[in-house]
Protein backbone atom coordinates (compact mmCIF):
# COMPACT_ATOMS: atom_id res chain seq x y z
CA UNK A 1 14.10 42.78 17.53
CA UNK A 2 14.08 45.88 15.34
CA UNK A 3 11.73 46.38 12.33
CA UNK A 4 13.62 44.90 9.69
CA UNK A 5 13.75 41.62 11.91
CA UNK A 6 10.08 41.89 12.55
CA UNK A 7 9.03 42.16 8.96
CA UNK A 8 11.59 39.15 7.70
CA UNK A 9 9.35 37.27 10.80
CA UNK A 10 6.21 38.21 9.84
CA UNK A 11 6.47 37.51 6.17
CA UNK A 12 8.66 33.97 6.98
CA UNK A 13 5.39 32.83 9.22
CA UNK A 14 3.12 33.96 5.89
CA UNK A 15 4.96 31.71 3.52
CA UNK A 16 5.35 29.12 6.05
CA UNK A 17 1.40 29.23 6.61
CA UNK A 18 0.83 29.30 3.09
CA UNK A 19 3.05 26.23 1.95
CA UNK A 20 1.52 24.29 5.32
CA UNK A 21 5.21 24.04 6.53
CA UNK A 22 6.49 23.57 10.00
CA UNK A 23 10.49 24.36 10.79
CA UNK A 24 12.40 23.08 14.22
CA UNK A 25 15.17 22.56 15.63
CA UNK A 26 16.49 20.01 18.30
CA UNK A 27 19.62 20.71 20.76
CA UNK A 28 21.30 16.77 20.47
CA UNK A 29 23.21 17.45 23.31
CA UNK A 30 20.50 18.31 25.56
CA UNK A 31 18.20 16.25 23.73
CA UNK A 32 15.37 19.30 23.83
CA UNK A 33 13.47 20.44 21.17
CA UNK A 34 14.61 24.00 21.18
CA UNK A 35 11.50 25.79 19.00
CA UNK A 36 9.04 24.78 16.37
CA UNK A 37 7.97 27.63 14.18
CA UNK A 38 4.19 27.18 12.13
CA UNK A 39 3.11 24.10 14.69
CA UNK A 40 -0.81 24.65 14.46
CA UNK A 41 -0.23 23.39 10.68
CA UNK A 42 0.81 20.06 11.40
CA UNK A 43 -0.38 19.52 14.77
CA UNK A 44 -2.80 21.93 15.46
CA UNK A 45 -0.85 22.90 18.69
CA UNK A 46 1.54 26.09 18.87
CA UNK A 47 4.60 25.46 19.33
CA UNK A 48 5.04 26.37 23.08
CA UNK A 49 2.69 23.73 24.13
CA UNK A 50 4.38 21.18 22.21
CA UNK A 51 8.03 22.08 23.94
CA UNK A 52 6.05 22.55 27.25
CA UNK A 53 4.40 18.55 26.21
CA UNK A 54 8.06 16.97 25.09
CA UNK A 55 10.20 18.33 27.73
CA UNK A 56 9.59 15.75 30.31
CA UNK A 57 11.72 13.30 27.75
CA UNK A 58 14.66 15.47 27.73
CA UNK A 59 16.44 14.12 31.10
CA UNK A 60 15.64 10.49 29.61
CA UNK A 61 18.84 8.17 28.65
CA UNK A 62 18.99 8.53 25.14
CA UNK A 63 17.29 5.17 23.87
CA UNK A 64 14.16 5.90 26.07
CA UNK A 65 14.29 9.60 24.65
CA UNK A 66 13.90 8.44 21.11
CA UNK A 67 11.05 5.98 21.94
CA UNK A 68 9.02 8.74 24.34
CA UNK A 69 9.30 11.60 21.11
CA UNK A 70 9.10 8.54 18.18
CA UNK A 71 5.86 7.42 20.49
CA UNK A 72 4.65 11.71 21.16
CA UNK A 73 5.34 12.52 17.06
CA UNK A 74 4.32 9.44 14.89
CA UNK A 75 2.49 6.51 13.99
CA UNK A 76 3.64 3.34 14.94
CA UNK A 77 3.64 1.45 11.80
CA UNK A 78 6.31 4.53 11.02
CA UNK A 79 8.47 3.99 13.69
CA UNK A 80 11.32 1.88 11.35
CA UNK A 81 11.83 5.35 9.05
CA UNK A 82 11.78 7.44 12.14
CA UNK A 83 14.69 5.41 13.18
CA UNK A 84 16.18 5.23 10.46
CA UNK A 85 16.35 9.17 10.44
CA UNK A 86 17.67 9.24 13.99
CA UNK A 87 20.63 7.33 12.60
CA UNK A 88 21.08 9.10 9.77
CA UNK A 89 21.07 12.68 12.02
CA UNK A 90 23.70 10.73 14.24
CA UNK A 91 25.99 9.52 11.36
CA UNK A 92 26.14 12.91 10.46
CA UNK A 93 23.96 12.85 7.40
CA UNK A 94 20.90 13.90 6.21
CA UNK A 95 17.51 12.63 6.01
CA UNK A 96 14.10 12.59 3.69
CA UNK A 97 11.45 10.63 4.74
CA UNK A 98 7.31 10.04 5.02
CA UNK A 99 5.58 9.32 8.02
CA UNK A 100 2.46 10.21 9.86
CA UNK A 101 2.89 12.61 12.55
CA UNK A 102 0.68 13.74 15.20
CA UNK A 103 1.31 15.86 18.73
CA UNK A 104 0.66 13.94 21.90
CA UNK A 105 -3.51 13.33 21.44
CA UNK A 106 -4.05 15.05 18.04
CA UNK A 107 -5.02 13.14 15.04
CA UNK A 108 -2.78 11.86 12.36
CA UNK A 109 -1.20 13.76 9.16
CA UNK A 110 0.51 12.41 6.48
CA UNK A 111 3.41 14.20 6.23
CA UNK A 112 7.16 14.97 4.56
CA UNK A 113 9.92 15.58 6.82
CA UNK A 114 13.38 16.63 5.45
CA UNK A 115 16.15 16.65 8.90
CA UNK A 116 19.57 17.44 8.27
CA UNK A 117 22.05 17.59 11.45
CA UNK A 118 24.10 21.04 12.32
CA UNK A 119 27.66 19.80 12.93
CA UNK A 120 30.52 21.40 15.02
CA UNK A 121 34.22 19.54 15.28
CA UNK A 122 32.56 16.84 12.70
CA UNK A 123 30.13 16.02 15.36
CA UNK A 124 25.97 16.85 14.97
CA UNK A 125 24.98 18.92 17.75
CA UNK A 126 21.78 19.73 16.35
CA UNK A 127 19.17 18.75 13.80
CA UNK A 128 17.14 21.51 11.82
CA UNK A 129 13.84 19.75 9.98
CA UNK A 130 11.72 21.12 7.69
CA UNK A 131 7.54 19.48 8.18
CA UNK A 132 5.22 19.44 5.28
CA UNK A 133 1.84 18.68 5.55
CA UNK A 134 0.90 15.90 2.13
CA UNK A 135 -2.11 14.82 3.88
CA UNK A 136 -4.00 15.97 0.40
CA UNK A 137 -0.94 14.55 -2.16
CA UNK A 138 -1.72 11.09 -0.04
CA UNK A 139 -5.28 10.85 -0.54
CA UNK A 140 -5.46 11.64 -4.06
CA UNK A 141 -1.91 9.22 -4.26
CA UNK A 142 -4.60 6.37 -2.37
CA UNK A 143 -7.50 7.34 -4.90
CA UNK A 144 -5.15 6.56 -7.91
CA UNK A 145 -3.72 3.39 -6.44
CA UNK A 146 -7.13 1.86 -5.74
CA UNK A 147 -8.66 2.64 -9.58
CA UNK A 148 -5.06 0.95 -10.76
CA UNK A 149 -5.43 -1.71 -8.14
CA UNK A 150 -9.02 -2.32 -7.22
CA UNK A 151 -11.86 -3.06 -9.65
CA UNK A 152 -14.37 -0.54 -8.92
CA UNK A 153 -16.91 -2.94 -8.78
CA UNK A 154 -16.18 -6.49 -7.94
CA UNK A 155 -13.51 -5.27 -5.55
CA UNK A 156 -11.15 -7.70 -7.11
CA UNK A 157 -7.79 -6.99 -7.92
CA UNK A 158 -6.68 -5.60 -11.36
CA UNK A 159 -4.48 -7.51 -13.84
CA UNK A 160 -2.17 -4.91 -13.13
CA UNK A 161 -2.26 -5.27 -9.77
CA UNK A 162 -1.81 -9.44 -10.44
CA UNK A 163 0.88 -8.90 -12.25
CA UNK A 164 2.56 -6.95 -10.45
CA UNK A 165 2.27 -9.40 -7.31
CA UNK A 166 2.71 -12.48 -9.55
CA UNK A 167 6.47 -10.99 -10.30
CA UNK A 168 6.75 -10.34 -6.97
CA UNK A 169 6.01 -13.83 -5.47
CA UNK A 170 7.55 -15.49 -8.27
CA UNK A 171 10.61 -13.53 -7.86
CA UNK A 172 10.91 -14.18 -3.86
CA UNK A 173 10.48 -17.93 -3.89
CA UNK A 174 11.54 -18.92 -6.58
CA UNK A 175 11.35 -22.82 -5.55
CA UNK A 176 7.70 -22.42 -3.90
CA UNK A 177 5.31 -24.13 -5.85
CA UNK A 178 2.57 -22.17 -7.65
CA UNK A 179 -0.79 -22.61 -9.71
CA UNK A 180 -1.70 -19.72 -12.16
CA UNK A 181 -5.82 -20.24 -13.16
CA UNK A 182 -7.30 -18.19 -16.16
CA UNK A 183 -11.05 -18.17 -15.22
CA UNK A 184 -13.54 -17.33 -18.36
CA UNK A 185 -17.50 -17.46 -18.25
CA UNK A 186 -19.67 -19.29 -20.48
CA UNK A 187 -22.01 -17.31 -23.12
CA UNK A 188 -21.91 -14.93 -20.77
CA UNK A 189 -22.55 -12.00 -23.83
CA UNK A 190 -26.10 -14.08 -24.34
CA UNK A 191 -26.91 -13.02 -20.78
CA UNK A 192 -26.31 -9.40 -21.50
CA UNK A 193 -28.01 -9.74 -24.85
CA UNK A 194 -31.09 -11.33 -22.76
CA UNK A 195 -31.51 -9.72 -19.61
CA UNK A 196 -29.47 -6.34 -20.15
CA UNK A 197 -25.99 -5.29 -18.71
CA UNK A 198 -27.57 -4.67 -15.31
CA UNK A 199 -28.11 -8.02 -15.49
CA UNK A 200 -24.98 -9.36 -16.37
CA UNK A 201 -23.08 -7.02 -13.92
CA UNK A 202 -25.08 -9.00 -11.02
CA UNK A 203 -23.41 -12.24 -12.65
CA UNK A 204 -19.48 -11.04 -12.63
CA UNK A 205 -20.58 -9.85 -9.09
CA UNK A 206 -22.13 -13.25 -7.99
CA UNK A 207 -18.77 -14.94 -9.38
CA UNK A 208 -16.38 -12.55 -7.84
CA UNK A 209 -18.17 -13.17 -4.36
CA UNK A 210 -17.84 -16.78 -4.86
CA UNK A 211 -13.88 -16.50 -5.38
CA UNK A 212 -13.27 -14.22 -2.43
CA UNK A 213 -14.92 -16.81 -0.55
CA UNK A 214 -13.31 -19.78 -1.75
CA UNK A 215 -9.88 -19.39 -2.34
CA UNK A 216 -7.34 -18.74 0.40
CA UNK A 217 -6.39 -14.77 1.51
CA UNK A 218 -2.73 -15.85 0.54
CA UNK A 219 -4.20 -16.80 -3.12
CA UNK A 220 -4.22 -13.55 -5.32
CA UNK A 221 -8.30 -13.19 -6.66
CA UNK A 222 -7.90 -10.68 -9.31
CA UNK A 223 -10.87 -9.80 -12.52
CA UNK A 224 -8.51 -10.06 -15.45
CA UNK A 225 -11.28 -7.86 -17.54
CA UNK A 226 -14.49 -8.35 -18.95
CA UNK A 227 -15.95 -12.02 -18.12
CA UNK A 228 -12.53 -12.87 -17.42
CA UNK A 229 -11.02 -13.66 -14.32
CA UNK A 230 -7.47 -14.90 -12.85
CA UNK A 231 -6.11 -16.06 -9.81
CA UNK A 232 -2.53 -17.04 -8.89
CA UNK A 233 -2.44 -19.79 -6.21
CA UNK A 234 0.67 -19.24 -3.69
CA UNK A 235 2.43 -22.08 -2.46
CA UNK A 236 0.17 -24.49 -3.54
CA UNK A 237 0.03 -27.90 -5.73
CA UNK A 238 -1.21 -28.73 -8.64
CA UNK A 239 -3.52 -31.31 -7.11
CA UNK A 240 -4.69 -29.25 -4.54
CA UNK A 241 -5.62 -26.33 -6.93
CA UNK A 242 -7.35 -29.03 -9.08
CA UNK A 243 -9.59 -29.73 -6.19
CA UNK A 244 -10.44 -26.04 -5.56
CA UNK A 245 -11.15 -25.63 -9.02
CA UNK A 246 -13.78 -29.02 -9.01
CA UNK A 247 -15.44 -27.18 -6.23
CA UNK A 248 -15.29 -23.77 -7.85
CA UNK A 249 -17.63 -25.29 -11.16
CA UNK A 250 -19.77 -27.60 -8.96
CA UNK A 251 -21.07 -24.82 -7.38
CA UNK A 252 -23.61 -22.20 -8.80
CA UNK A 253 -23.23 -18.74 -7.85
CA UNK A 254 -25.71 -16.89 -10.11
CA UNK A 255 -29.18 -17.39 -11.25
CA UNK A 256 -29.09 -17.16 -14.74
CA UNK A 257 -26.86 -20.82 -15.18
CA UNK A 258 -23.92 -19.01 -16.39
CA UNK A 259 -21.19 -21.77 -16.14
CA UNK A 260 -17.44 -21.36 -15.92
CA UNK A 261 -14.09 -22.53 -18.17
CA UNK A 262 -10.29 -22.96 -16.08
CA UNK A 263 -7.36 -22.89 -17.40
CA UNK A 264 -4.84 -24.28 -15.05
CA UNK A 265 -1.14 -24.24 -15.35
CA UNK A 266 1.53 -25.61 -12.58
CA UNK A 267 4.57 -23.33 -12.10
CA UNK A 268 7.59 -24.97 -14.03
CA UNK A 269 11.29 -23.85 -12.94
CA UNK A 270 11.21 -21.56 -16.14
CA UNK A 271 8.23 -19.77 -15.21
CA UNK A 272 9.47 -16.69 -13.33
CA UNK A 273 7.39 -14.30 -13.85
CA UNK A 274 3.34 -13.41 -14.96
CA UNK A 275 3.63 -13.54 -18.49
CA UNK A 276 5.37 -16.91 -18.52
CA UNK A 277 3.02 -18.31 -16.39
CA UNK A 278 -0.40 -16.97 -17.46
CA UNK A 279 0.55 -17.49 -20.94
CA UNK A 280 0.34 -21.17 -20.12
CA UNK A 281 -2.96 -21.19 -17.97
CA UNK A 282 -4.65 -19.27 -21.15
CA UNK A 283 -4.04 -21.85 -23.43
CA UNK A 284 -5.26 -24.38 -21.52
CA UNK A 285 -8.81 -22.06 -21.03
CA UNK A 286 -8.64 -21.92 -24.44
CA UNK A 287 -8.74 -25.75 -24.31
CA UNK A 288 -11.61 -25.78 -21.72
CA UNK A 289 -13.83 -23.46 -23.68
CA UNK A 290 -14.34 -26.04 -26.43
CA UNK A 291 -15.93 -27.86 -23.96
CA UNK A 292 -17.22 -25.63 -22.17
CA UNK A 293 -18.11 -25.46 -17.68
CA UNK A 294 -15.24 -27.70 -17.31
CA UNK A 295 -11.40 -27.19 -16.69
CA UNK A 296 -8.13 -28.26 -18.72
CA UNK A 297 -4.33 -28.38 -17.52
CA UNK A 298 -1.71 -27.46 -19.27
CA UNK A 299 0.36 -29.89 -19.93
């Protein structure tokens, strides 16, 4: 290697350091891994004990050799888009994709791989793949998804995130009978006029406990905002949900006698998505709340 060749190396493994990016390159004939260049990013091995670690699959037919490397490389919850690369890289095409990758016995990284095959008489012969570590990009990604999707305090889900899977289920069975329920609490402003907001945080606590531990893990529990709850009952009947919503006001689940209003509202064959269906269930609560610790169906 003469000194031009050295310094392009040297500076390549500075960048590659740097940007947290690995680079490697598989023989498909041979089925070897023929170097990986910046390992110790990724996997915290170098890359000549990760050849040294891999090279017992190379001899294997080639449906055992993509299990033993899918099984040595990633997660197994990962192991559909790790096939679908493999196909891709065979069809001749390239591939982008997100998995978590590991080496043999190291821990887990979240991580960005883009493959792309080297062909020769329209056949791939090898694959070149470029690793980038997004362990960091994920976590923060995670962060953001639980404040859109998690209520920081109840734990609930978010009317965005009920929404969101409302459309969803509604959109995938379209014949499966559900029950929307808009839940509101009684003079529950007295209790933070009274007692303070502390006070009145224990009570949306106390009530979101008692949901999560009534209604089904298939039902979607969400706090709509404020004193305001929801929750979309999957595959169930209106009777049914009429019975779980009897139980649900029978029941104290605070100290301070805060009671509760339901709306209810049966899916009709026009109701396809959240807004359709909700929009029904609230005007029924609004019913209920003349009354008040009581329920009302729309009709």
């Amino acid at each position: 290697m003469n000194c031009a060749d050295r310094e392009y190396r040297e500076r390549m493994q500075i960048a590659l350091r740097a940007a947290e990016i690995c680079i490697f390159e598989v023989d498909l004939t041979e089925q070897r891994y023929t170097f990986f260049e910046n390992s110790e990013c990724i996997f915290h091995k170098s890359g000549e004990q990760i050849l040294r670690e891999i090279e017992c699959y190379a001899s294997l037919p080639q449906e055992e050799y993509q299990k033993g490397v899918t099984e040595y490389f990633s997660h197994p919850g990962d192991k559909a888009v790790v096939d679908k690369a493999f196909e891709a890289i065979g069809n001749g095409h390239s591939y982008t994709y997100e998995a978590r990758m590991k080496a043999g016995d190291q821990e887990y990284t979240w991580c960005r791989l883009n493959v792309a095959p080297v062909m020769e008489n329209d056949v791939p012969v090898k694959m070149v793949g470029i690793i980038s570590n997004i362990q960091l990009t994920r976590e923060k990604m995670d962060s953001l998804k639980t404040a859109v999707y998690q209520d920081p305090y109840t734990k609930l889900l978010t009317k965005t995130r009920l929404k969101e899977l409302t459309d969803l289920v509604l959109g995938e069975k379209p014949f499966a009978p559900c029950v929307m329920l808009a839940i509101d609490l009684d003079h529950f402003k007295s209790v933070n006029d009274t007692y303070g907001h502390t006070t009145g945080d224990e009570v949306l606590f106390s009530v979101a406990a008692h949901l999560k531990s009534l209604f089904r893990k298939t039902d979607i529990v969400s706090r709509f905002g404020g004193d305001e709850f929801a929750v979309l009952m999957v595959d169930c009947e209106l009777e049914a949900a009429e019975k779980k919503v009897r139980q649900f006001l029978s029941e104290k689940d605070n100290a301070y006698g805060v009671t509760k209003s339901v709306g209810i509202a049966a899916r009709k064959s026009e109701d396809m998505d959240f807004e359709s269906l909700f929009r029904k269930a609230d005007k029924a609560l609004y019913l209920a709340k003349r009354t008040r610790n009581t329920y009302h169906i729309f009709e």
